[in-house]
PDB file of N, CA and C in Angstrom:
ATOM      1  N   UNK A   1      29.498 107.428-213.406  1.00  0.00           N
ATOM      2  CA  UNK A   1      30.333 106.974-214.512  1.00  0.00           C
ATOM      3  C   UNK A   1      29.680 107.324-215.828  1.00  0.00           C
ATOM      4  N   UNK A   2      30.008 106.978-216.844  1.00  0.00           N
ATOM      5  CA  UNK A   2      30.156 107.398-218.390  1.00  0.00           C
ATOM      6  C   UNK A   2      28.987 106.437-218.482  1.00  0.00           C
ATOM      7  N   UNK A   3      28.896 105.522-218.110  1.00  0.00           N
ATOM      8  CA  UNK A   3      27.781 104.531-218.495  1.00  0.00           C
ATOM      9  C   UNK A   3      26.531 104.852-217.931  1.00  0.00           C
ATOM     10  N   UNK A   4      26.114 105.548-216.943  1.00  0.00           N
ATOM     11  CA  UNK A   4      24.975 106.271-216.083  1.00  0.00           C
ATOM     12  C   UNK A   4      24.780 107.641-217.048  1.00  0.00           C
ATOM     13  N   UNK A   5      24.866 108.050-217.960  1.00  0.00           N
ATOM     14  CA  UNK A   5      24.551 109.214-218.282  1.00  0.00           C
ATOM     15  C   UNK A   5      23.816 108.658-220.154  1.00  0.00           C
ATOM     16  N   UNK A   6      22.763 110.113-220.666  1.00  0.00           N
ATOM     17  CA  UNK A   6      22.746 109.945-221.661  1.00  0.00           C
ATOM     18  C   UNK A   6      22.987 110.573-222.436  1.00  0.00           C
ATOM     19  N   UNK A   7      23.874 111.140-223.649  1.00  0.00           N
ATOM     20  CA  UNK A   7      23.973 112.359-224.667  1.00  0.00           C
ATOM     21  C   UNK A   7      23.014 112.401-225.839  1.00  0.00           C
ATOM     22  N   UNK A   8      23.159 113.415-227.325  1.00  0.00           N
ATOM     23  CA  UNK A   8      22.503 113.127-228.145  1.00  0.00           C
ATOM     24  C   UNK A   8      22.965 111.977-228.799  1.00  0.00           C
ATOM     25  N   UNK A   9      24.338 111.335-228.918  1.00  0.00           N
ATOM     26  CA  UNK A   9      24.939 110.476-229.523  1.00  0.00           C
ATOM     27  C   UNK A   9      24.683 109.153-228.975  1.00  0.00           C
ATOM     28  N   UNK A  10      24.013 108.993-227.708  1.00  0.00           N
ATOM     29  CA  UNK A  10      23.866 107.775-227.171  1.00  0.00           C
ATOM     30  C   UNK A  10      21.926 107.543-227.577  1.00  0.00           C
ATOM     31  N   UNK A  11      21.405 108.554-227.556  1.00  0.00           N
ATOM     32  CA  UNK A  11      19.994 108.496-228.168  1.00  0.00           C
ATOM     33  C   UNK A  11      19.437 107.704-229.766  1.00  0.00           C
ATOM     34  N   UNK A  12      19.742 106.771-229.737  1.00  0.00           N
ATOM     35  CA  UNK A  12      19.839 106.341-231.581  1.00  0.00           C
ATOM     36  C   UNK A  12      19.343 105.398-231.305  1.00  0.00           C
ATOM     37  N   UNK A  13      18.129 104.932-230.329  1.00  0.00           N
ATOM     38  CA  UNK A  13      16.793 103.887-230.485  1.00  0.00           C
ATOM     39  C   UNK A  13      15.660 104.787-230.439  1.00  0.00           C
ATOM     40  N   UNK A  14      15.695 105.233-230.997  1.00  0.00           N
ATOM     41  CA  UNK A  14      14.120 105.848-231.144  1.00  0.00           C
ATOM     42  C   UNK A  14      13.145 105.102-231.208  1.00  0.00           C
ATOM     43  N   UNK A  15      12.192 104.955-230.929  1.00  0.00           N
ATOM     44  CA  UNK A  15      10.360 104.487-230.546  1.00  0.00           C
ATOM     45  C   UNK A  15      10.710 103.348-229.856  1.00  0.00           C
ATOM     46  N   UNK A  16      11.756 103.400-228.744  1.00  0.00           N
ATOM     47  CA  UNK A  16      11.435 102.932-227.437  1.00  0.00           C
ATOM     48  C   UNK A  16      11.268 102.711-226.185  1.00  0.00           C
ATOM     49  N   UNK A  17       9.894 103.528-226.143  1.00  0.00           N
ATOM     50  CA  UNK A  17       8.867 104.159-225.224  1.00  0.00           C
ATOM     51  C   UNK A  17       9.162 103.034-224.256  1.00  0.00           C
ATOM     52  N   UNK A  18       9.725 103.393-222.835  1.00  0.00           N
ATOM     53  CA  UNK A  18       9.054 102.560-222.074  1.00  0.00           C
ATOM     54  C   UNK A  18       7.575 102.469-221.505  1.00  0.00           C
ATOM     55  N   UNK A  19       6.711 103.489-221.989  1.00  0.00           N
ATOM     56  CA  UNK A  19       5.295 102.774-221.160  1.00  0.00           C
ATOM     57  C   UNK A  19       4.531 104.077-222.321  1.00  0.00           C
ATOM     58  N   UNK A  20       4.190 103.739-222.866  1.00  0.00           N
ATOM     59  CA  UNK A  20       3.129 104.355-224.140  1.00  0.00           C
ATOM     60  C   UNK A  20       1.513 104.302-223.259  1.00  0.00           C
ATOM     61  N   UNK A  21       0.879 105.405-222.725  1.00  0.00           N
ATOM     62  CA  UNK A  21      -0.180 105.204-221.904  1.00  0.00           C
ATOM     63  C   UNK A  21      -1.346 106.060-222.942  1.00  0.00           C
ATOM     64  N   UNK A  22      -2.097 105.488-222.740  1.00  0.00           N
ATOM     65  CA  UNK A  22      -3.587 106.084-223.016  1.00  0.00           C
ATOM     66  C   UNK A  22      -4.619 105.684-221.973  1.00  0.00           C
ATOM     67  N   UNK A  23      -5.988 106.516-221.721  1.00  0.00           N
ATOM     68  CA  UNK A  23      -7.120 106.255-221.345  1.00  0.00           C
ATOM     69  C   UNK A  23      -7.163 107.068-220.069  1.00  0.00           C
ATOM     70  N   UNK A  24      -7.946 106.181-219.218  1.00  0.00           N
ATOM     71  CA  UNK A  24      -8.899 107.237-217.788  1.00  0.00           C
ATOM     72  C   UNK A  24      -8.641 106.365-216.986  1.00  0.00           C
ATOM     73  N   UNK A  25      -8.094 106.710-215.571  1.00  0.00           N
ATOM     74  CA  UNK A  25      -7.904 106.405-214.602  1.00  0.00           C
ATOM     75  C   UNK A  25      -6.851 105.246-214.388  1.00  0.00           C
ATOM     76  N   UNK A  26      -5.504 105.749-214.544  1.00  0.00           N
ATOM     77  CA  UNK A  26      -4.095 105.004-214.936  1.00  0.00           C
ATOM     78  C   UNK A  26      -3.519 105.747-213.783  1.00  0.00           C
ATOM     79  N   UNK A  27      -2.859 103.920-213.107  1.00  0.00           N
ATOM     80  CA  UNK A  27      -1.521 104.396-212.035  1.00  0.00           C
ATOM     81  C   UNK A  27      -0.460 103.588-211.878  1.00  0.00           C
ATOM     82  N   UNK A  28       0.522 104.383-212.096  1.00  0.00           N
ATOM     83  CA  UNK A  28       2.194 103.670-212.860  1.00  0.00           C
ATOM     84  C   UNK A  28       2.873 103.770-211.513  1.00  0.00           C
ATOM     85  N   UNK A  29       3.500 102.706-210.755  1.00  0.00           N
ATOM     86  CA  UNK A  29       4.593 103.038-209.594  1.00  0.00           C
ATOM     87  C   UNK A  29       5.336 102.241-209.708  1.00  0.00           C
ATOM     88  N   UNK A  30       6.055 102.930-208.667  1.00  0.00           N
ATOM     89  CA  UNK A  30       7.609 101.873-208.327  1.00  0.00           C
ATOM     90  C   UNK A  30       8.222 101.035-209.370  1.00  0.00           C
ATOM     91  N   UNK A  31       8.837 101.854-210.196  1.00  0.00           N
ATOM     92  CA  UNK A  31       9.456 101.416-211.211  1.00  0.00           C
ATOM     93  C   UNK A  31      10.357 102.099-211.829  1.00  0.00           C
ATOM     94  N   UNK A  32      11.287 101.456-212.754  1.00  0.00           N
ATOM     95  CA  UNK A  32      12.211 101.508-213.091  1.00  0.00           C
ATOM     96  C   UNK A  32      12.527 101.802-214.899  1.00  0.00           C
ATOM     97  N   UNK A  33      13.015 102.662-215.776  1.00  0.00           N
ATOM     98  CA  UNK A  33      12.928 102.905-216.638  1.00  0.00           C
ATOM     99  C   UNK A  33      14.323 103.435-217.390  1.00  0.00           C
ATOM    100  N   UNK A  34      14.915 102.716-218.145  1.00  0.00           N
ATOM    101  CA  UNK A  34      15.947 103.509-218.404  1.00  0.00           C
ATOM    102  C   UNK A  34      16.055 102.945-219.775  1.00  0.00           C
ATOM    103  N   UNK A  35      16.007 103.892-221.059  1.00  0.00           N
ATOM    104  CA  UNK A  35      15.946 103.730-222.257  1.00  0.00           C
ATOM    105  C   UNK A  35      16.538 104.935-223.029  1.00  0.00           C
ATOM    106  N   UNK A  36      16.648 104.641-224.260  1.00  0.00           N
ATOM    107  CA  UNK A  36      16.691 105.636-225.219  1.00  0.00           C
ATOM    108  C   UNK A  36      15.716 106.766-225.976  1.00  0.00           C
ATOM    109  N   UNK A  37      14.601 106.771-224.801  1.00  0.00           N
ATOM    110  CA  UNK A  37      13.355 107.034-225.947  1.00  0.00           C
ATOM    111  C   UNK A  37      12.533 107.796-224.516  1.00  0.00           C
ATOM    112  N   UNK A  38      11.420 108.014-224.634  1.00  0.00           N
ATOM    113  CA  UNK A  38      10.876 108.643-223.600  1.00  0.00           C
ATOM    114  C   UNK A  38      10.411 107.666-222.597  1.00  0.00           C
ATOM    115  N   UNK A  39      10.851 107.652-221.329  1.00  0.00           N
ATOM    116  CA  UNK A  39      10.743 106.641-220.337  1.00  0.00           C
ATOM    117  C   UNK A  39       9.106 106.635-219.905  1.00  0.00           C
ATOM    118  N   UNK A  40       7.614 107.448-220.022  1.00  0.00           N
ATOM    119  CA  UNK A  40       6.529 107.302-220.292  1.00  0.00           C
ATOM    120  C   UNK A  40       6.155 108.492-221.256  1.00  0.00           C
ATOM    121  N   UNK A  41       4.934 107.967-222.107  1.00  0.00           N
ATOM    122  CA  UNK A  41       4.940 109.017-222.957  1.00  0.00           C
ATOM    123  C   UNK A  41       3.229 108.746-222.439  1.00  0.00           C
ATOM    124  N   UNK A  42       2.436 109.767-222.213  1.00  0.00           N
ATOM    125  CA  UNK A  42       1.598 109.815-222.047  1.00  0.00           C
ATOM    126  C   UNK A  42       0.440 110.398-223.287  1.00  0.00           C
ATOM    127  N   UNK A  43      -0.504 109.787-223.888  1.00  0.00           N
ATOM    128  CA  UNK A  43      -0.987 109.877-225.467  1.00  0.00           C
ATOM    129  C   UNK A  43      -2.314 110.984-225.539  1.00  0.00           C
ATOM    130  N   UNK A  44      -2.684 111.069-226.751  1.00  0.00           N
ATOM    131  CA  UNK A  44      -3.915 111.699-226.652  1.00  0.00           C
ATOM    132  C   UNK A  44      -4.741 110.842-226.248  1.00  0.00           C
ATOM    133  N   UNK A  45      -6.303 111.960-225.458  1.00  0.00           N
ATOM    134  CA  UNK A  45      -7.339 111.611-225.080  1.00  0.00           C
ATOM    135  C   UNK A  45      -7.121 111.009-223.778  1.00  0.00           C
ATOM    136  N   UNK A  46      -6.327 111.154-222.981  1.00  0.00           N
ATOM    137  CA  UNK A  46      -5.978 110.659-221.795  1.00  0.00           C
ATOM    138  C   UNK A  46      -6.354 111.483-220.047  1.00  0.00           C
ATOM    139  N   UNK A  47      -6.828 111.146-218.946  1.00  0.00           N
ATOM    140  CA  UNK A  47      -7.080 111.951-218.149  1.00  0.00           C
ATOM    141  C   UNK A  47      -7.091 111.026-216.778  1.00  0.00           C
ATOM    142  N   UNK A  48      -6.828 111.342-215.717  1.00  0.00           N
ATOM    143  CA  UNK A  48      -7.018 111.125-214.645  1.00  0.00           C
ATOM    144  C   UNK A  48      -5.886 109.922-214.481  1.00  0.00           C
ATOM    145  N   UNK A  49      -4.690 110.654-214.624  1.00  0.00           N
ATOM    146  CA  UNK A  49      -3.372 109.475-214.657  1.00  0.00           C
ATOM    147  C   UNK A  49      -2.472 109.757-213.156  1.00  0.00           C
ATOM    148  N   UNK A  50      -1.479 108.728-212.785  1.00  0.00           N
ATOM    149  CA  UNK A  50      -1.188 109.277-211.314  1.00  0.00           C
ATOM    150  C   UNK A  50       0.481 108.433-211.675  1.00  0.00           C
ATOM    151  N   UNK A  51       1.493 109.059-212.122  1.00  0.00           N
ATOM    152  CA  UNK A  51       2.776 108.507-211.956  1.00  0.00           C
ATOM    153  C   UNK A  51       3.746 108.766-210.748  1.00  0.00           C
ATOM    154  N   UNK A  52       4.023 107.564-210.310  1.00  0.00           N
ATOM    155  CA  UNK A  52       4.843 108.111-209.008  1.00  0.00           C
ATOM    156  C   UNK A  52       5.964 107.148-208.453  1.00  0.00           C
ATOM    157  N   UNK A  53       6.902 107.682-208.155  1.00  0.00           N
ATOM    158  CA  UNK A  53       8.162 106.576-207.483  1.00  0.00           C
ATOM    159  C   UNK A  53       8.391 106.045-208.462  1.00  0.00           C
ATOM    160  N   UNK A  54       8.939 107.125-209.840  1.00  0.00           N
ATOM    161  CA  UNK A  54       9.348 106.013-210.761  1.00  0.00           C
ATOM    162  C   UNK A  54      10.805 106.395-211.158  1.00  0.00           C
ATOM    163  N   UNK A  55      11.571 105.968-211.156  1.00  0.00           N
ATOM    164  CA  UNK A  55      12.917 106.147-211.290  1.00  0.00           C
ATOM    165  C   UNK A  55      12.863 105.948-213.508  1.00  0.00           C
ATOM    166  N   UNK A  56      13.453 107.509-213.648  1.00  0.00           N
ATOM    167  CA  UNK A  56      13.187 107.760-215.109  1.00  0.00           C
ATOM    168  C   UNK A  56      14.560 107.512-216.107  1.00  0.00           C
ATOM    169  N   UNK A  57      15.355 107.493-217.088  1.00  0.00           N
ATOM    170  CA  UNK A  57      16.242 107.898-217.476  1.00  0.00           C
ATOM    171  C   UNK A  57      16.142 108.004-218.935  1.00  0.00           C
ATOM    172  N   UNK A  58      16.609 108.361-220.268  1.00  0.00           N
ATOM    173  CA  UNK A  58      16.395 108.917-221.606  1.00  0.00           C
ATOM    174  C   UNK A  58      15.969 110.044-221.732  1.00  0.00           C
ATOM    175  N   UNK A  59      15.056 109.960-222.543  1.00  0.00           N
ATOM    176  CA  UNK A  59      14.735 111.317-222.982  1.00  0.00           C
ATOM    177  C   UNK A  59      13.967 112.535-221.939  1.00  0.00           C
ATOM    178  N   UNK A  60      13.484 111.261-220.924  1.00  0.00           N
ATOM    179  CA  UNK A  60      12.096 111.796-220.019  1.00  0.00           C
ATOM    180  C   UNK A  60      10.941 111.351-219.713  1.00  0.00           C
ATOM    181  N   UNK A  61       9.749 112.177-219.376  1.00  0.00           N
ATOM    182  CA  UNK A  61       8.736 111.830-219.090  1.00  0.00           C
ATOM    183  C   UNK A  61       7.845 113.022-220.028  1.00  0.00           C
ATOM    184  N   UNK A  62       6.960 112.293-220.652  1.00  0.00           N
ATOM    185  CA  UNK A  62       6.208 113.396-221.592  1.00  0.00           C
ATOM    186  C   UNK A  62       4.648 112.952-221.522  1.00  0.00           C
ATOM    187  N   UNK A  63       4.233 114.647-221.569  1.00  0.00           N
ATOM    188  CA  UNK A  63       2.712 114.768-222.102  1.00  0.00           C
ATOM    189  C   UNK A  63       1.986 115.499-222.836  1.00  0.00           C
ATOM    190  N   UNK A  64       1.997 114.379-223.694  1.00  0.00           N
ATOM    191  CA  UNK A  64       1.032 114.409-225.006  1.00  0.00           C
ATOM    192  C   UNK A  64       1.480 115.507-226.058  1.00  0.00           C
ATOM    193  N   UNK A  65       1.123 115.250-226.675  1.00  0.00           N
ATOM    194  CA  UNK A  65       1.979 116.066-228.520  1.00  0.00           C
ATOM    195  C   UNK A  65       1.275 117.464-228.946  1.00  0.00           C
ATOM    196  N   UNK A  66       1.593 117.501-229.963  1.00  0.00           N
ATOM    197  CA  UNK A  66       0.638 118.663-230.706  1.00  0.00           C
ATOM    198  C   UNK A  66      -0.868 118.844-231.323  1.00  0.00           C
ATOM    199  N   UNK A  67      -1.599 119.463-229.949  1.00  0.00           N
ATOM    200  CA  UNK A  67      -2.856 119.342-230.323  1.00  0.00           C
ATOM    201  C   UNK A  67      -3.250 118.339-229.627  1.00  0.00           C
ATOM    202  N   UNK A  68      -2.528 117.762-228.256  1.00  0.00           N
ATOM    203  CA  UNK A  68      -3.548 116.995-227.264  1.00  0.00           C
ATOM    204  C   UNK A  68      -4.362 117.313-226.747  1.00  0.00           C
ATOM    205  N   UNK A  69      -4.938 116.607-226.055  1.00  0.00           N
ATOM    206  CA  UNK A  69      -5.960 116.444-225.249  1.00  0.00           C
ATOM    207  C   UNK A  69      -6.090 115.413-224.132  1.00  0.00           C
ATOM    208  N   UNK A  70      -5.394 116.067-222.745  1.00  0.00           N
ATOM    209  CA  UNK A  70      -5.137 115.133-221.948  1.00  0.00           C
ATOM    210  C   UNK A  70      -5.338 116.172-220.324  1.00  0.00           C
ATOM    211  N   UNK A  71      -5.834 115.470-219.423  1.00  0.00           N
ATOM    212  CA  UNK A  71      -6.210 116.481-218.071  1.00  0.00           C
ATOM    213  C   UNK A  71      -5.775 115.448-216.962  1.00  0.00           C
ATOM    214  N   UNK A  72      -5.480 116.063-215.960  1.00  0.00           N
ATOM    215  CA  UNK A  72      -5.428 115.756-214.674  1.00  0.00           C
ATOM    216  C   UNK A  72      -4.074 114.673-214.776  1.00  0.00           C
ATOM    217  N   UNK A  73      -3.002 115.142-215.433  1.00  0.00           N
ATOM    218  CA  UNK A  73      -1.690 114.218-215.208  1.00  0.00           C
ATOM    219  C   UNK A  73      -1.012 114.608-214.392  1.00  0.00           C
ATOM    220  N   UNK A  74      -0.472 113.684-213.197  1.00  0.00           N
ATOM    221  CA  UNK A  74       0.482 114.076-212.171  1.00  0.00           C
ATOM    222  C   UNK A  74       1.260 113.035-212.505  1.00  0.00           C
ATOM    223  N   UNK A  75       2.708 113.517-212.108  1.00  0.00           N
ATOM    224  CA  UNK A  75       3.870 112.617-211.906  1.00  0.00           C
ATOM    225  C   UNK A  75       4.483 113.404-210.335  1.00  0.00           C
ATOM    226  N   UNK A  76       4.761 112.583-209.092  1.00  0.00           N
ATOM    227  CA  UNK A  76       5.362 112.620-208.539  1.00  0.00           C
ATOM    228  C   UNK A  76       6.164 111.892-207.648  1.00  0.00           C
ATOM    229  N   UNK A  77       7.237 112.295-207.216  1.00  0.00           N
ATOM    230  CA  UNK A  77       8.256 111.977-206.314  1.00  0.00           C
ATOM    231  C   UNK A  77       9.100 110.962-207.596  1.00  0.00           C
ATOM    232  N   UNK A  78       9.248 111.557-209.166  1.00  0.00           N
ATOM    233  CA  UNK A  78      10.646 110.905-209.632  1.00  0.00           C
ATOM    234  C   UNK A  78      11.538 111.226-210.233  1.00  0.00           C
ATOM    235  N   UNK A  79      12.224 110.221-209.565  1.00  0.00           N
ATOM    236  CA  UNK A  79      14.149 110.450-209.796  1.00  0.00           C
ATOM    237  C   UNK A  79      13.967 110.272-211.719  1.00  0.00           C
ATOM    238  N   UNK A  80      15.009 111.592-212.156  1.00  0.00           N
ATOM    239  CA  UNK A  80      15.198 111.406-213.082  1.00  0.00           C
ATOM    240  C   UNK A  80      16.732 111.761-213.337  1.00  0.00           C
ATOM    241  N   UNK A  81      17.239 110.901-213.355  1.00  0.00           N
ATOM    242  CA  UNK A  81      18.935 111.037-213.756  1.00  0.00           C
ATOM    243  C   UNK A  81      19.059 111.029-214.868  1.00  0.00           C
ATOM    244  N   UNK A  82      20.004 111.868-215.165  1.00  0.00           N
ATOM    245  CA  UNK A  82      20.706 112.502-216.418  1.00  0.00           C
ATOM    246  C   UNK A  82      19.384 112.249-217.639  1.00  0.00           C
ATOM    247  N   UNK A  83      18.290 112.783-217.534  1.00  0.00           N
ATOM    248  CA  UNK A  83      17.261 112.484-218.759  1.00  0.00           C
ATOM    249  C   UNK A  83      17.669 113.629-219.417  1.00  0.00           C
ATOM    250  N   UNK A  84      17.603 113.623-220.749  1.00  0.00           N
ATOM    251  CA  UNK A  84      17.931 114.565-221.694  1.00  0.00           C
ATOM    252  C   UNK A  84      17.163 115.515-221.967  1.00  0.00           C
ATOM    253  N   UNK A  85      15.812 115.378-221.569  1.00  0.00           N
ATOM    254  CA  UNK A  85      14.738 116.416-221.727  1.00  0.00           C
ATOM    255  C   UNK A  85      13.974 116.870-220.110  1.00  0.00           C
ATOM    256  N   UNK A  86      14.059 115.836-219.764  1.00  0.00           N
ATOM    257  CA  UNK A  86      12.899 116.001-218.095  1.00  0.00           C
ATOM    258  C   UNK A  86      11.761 115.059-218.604  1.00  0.00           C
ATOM    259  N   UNK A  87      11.163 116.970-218.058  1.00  0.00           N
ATOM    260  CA  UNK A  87       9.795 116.617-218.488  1.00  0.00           C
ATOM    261  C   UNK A  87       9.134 117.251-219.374  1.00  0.00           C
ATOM    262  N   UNK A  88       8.845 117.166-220.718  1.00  0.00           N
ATOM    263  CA  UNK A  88       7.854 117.844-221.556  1.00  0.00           C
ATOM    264  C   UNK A  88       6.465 117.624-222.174  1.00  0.00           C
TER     265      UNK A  88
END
C-alpha cells in the first residue's frame, strides 16, 4: 500500500537517525527501523561494527561522510523496503 512506501515528498523529518553509532566493537540486531532519516548512520572514527537482521526503511543504511574514517563495517541479512537510498 501507499502507506509502506517512501518518496522525496514524504522525507521532511530530517535528523531522525534511527541509531547514530560511533566507536569499536558495536552489534545492532533484530530490529526494526522505519523513519524519515537514515535508519543507522554509522559516524566517524568507528570500526569493528556488525549490523544484522535489521529490518530498514527511509533513507537507508549509511557509512560515514566526507572524509571518514571507519573499518570493518558489515551489515547483513537486511530487509530494506522501499528505502530511498539503500545503502551509502
Amino acid at each position: 500500500t501507499s502507506s509502506d512506501t517512501h518518496d522525496v515528498l514524504d522525507l521532511t523529518a530530517f535528523n531522525t537517525d534511527g541509531y547514530d553509532v560511533t566507536g569499536n566493537n558495536v552489534w545492532i540486531h533484530d530490529c526494526s527501523v522505519w523513519n524519515q532519516d537514515d535508519c543507522i548512520a554509522v559516524k566517524d572514527n568507528s570500526q569493528n561494527m556488525l549490523f544484522e537482521r535489521i529490518n530498514a526503511s527511509g533513507l537507508g543504511l549509511t557509512i560515514g561522510s566526507i572524509a571518514s574514517n571507519v573499518r570493518n563495517i558489515t551489515f547483513r541479512d537486511c530487509y530494506m523496503k522501499n528505502t530511498y537510498k539503500g545503502i551509502y
